[in-house]
Protein backbone atom coordinates (compact mmCIF):
# COMPACT_ATOMS: atom_id res chain seq x y z
CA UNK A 1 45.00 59.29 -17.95
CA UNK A 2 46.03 56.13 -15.74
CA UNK A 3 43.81 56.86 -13.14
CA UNK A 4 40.60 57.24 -15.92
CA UNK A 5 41.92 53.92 -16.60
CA UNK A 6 41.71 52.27 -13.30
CA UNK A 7 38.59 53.56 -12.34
CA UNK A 8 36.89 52.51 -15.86
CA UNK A 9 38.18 49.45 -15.33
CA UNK A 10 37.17 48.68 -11.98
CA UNK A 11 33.56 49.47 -12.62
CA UNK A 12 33.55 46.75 -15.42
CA UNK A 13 35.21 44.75 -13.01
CA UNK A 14 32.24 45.18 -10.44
CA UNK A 15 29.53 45.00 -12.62
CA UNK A 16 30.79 41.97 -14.44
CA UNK A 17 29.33 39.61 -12.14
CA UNK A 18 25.62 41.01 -12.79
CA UNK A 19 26.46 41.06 -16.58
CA UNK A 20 27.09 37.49 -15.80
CA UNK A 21 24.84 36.22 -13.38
CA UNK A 22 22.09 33.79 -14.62
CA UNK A 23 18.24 33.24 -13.86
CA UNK A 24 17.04 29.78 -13.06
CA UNK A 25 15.27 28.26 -15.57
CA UNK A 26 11.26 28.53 -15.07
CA UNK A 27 9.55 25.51 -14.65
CA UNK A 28 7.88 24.48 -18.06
CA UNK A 29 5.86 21.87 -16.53
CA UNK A 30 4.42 21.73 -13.35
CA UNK A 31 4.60 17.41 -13.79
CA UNK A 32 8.28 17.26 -14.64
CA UNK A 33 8.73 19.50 -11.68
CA UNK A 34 6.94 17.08 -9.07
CA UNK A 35 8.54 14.20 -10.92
CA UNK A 36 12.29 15.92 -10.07
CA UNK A 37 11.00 17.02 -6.79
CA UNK A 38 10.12 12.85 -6.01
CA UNK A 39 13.66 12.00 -7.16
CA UNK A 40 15.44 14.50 -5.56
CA UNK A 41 13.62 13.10 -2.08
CA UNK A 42 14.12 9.56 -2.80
CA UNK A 43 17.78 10.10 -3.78
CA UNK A 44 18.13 11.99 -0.45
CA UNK A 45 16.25 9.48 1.75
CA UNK A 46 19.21 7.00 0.26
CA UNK A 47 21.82 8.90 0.62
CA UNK A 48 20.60 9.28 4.52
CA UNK A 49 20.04 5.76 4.55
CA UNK A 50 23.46 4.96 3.73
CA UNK A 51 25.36 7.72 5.69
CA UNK A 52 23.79 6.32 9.01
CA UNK A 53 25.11 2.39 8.00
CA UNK A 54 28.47 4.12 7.24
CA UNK A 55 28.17 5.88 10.79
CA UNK A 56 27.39 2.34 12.58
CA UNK A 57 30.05 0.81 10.56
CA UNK A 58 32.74 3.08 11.68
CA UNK A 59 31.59 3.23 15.13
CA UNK A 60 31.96 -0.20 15.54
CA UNK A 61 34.91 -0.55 14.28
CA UNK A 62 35.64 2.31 16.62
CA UNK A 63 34.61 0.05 19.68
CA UNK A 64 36.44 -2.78 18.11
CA UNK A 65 39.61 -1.64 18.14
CA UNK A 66 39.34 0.76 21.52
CA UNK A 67 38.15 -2.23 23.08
CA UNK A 68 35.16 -0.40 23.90
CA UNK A 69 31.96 -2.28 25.28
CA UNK A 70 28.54 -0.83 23.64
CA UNK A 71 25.44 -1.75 25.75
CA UNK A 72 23.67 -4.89 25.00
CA UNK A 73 21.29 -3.76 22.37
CA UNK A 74 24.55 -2.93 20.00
CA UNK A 75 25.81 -6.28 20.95
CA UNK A 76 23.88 -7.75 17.92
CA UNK A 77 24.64 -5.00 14.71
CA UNK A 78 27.25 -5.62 12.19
């Protein structure tokens, strides 16, 4: 009786997750979808944008307090 139990059980338990799972909502409008699609990038683009500033930031603050001497074309960038 246990064991009907523990195998019943761990077939629910393994096909849970498909009972579950969920499909992506189709696109309803191929405009909307562009118009995400242009946000998505230009949100991205920023996000670059401001992870390389961050990067130079900490870098030379890096060389600042090593003592560390870039070449002359970092000499300039705060």
């Amino acid at each position: 009786m246990n064991f009907r139990i523990l195998m019943i059980s761990a077939a629910m338990a393994a096909t849970a997750g498909t009972v579950w799972a969920k499909l992506p909502a189709a696109p309803a409008d191929p405009a909307k979808a562009a118009e995400a699609k242009a946000k998505a990038d230009e949100a991205a683009k920023k996000e670059a944008e401001l992870l390389g500033k961050s990067q130079d930031k900490a870098v030379a603050n890096y060389r600042k307090n090593k003592g560390i001497r870039g070449p002359a074309s970092m000499a300039g960038k705060k």
